[in-house]
Protein backbone atom coordinates (compact mmCIF):
# COMPACT_ATOMS: atom_id res chain seq x y z
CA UNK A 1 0.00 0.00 0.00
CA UNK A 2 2.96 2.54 1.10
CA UNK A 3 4.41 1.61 -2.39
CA UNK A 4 1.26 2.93 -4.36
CA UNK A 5 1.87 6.15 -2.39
CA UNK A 6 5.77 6.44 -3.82
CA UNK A 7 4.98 5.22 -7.00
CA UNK A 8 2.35 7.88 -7.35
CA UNK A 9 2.59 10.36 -10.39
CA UNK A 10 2.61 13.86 -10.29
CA UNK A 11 -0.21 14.48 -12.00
CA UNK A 12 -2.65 11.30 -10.74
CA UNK A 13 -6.26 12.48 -10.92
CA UNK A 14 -8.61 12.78 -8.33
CA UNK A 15 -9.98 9.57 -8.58
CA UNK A 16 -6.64 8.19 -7.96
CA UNK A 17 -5.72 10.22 -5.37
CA UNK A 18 -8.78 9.91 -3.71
CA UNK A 19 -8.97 5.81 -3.68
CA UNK A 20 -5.63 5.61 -2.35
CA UNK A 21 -6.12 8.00 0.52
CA UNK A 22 -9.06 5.58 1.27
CA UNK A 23 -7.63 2.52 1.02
CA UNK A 24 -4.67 3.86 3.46
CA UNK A 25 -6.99 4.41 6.37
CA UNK A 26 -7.05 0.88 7.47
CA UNK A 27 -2.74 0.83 6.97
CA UNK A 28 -2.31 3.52 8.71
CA UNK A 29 -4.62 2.63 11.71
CA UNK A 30 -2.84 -0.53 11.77
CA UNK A 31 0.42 1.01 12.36
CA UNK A 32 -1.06 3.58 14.89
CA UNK A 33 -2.72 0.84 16.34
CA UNK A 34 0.78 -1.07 16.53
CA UNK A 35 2.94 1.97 17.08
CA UNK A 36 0.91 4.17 19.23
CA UNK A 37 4.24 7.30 19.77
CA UNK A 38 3.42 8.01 16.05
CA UNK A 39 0.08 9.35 16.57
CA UNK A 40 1.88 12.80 18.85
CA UNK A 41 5.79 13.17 17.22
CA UNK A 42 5.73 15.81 18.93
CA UNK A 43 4.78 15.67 22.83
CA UNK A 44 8.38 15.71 23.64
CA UNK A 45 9.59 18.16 20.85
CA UNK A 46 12.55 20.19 22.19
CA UNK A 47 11.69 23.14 20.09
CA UNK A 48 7.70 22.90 20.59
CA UNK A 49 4.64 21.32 18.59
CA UNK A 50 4.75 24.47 15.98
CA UNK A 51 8.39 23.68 15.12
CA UNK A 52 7.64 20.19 14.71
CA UNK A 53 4.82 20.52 12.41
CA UNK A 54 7.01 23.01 10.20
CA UNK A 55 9.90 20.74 9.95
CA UNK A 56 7.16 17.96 9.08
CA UNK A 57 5.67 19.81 6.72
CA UNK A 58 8.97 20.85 4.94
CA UNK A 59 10.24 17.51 4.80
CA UNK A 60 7.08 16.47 3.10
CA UNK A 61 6.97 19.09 0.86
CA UNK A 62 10.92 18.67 0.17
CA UNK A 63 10.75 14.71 -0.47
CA UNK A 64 6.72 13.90 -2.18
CA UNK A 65 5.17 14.98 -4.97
CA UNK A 66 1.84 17.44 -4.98
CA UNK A 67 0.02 14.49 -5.91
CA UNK A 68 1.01 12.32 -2.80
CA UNK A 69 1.41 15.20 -0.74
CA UNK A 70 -2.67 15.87 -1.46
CA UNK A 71 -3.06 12.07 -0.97
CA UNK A 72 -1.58 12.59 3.00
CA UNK A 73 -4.03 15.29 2.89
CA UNK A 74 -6.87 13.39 2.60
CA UNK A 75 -5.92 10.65 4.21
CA UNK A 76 -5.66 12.83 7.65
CA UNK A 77 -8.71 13.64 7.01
CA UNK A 78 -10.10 11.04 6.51
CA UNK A 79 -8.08 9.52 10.00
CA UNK A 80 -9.77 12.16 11.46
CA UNK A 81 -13.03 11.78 10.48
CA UNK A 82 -12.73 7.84 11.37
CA UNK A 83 -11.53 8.81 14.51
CA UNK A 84 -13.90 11.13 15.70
CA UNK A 85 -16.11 9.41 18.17
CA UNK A 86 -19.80 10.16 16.99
């Protein structure tokens, strides 16, 4: 599944894009579910929680694609909307 994501064009359409982010949910839970520390990187951040997501956010800008980077858009939304007690 992680290998869809880096083997995704640049220019996948939204289709695309939006069936993978779907079909990561359940991947992704798993390895929350099996490595609960990545759910908060940063509770222990040195440099704070806004530092943290910057540096995040630059690394994933710096190493993906728009295309996958919109994918681990939706996908956290889609995390979040799954994990949103109702």
């Amino acid at each position: 599944m992680a290998r869809e994501l880096n083997e995704l064009p640049a220019d996948a359409d939204e289709p695309t894009r939006q069936s993978l982010a779907e079909r990561l949910v359940p991947y992704v839970r798993g390895l929350r579910a099996r490595h609960p520390g990545l759910s908060d990187l940063a509770s222990d951040a040195p440099r704070g929680r806004q530092h943290t997501a910057r540096t995040i956010g630059k690394a994933i800008s710096d190493l993906y694609n728009p295309a996958q980077v919109d994918v681990m858009k939706r996908l956290d939304g889609l995390l979040s909307d799954v994990d949103t007690p109702r």
